[in-house]
Protein backbone atom coordinates (compact mmCIF):
# COMPACT_ATOMS: atom_id res chain seq x y z
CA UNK A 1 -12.86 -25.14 4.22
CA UNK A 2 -14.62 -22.54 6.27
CA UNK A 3 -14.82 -18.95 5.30
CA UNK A 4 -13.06 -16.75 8.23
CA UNK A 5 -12.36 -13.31 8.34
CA UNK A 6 -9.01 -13.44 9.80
CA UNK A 7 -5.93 -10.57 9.20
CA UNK A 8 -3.70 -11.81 6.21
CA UNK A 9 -0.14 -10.58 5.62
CA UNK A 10 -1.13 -9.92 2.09
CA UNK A 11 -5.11 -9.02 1.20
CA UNK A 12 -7.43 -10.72 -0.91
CA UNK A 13 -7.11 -7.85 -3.62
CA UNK A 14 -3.18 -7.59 -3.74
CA UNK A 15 -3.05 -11.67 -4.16
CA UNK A 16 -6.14 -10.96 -7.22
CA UNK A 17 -3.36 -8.15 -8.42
CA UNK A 18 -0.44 -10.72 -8.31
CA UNK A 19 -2.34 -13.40 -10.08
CA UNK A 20 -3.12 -10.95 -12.51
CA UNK A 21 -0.10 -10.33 -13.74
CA UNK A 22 1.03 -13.46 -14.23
CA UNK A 23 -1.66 -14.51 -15.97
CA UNK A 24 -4.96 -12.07 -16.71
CA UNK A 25 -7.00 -15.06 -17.54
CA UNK A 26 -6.40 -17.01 -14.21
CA UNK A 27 -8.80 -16.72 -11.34
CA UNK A 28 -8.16 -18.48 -7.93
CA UNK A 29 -10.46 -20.62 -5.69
CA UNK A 30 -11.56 -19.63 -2.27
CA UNK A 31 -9.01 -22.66 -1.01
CA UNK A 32 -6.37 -21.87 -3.26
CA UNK A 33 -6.36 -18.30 -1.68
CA UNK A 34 -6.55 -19.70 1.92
CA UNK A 35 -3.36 -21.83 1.56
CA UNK A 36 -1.18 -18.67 -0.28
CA UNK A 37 -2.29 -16.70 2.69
CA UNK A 38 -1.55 -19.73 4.73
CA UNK A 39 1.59 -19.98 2.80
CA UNK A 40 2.55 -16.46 3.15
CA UNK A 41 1.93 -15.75 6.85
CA UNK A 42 3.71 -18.51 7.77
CA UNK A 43 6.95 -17.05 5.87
CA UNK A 44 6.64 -13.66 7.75
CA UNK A 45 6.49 -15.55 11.03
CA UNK A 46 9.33 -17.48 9.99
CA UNK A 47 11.07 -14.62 8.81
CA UNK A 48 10.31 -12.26 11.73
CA UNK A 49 10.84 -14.96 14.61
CA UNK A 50 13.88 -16.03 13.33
CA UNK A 51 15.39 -12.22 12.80
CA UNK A 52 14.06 -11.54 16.52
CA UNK A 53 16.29 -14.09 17.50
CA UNK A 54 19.05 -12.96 15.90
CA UNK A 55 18.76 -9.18 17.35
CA UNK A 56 18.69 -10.90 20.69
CA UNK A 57 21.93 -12.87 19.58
CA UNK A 58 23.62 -9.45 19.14
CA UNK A 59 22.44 -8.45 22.66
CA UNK A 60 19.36 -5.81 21.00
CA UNK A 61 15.98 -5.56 21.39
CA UNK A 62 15.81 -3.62 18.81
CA UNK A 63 15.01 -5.51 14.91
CA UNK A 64 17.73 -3.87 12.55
CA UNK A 65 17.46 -4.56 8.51
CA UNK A 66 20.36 -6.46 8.92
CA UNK A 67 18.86 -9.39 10.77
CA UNK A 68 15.97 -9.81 8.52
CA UNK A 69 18.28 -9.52 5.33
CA UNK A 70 20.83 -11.97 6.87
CA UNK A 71 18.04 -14.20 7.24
CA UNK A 72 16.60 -14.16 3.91
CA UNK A 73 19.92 -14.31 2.08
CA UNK A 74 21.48 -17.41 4.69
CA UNK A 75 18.08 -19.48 4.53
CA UNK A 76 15.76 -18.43 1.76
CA UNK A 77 18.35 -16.98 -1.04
CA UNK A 78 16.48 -14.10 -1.17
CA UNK A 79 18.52 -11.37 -1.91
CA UNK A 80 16.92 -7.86 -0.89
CA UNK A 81 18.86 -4.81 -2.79
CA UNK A 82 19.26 -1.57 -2.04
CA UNK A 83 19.37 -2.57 2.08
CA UNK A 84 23.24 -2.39 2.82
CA UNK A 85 25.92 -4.25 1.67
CA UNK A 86 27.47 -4.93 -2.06
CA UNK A 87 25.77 -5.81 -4.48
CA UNK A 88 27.73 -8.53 -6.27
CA UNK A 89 26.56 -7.62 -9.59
CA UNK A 90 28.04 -3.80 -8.86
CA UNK A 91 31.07 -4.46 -7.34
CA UNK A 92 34.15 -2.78 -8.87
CA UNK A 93 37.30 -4.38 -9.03
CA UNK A 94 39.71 -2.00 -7.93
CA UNK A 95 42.52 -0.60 -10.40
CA UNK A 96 45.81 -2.55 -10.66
CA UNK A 97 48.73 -0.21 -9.34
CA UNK A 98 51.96 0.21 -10.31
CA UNK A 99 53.50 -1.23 -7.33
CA UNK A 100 50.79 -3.99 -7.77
CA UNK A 101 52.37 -4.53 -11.56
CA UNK A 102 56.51 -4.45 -9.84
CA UNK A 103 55.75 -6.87 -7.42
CA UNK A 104 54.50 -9.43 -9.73
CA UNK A 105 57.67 -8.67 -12.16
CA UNK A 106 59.86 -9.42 -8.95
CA UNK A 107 57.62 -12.65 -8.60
CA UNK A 108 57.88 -13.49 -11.65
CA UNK A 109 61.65 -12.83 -12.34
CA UNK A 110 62.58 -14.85 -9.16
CA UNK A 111 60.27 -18.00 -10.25
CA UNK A 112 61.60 -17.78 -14.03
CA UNK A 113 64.96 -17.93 -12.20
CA UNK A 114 64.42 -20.99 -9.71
CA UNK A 115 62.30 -23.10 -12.69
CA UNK A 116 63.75 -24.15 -15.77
C-alpha cells in the first residue's frame, strides 16, 4: 500500500492516542492505519451527505444539529447527548394528580360494576 499524504478526518497522532487507551501495549501497522482512516472518512461522508440531504428535505440550505443527530440515531444508533431532545435515561415521569387518581376510581367502580 503506498504511503500518501492525504487530509484524514482523524490524524495519525489522535488514532496513536485512541489505540492507546485501549490498549498501551498495542501499536498499529502503516495499513491498519490506512483502512481506520479509510474507515473513518468514509463515515463522515456518509454522515454529512446524508444530513445535507435531509436539510434540503426541510427546504434549508443551511446543516442544523438536528439532521446530523437524526441521522446517527435512525441509521447508526448512535445516540449524541447533550444536542436537543430527551434523554431517555432522564426523563421524568410526571406526578399522578388527583383528578388523574378520581378518574381511575370512576373506571374502576363502573368495570367492578359491569364484571362479576
Amino acid at each position: 500500500m503506498e504511503n500518501t499524504q492525504a487530509t484524514h478526518v482523524v490524524s495519525s497522532e489522535g488514532l496513536e492516542e485512541l489505540v492507546k487507551q485501549i490498549d498501551p501495549a498495542e501499536a498499529l501497522d502503516n495499513e491498519v492505519k490506512e483502512v481506520l482512516f479509510e474507515i473513518a472518512d468514509d463515515f463522515i461522508e456518509s454522515v454529512t451527505s446524508f444530513a445535507c440531504a435531509l436539510a434540503k428535505h426541510r427546504g434549508s440550505d443551511t446543516l442544523d444539529v438536528s439532521d446530523l443527530k437524526l441521522h446517527l440515531e435512525r441509521n447508526w444508533d448512535i445516540h449524541v447527548p447533550g444536542f436537543g431532545g430527551v434523554d431517555m435515561d432522564v426523563a421524568q415521569i410526571p406526578p399522578v394528580t388527583d383528578a388523574h387518581r378520581q378518574r381511575q376510581a370512576a373506571a374502576k367502580a363502573v368495570a367492578d360494576s359491569i364484571l362479576p
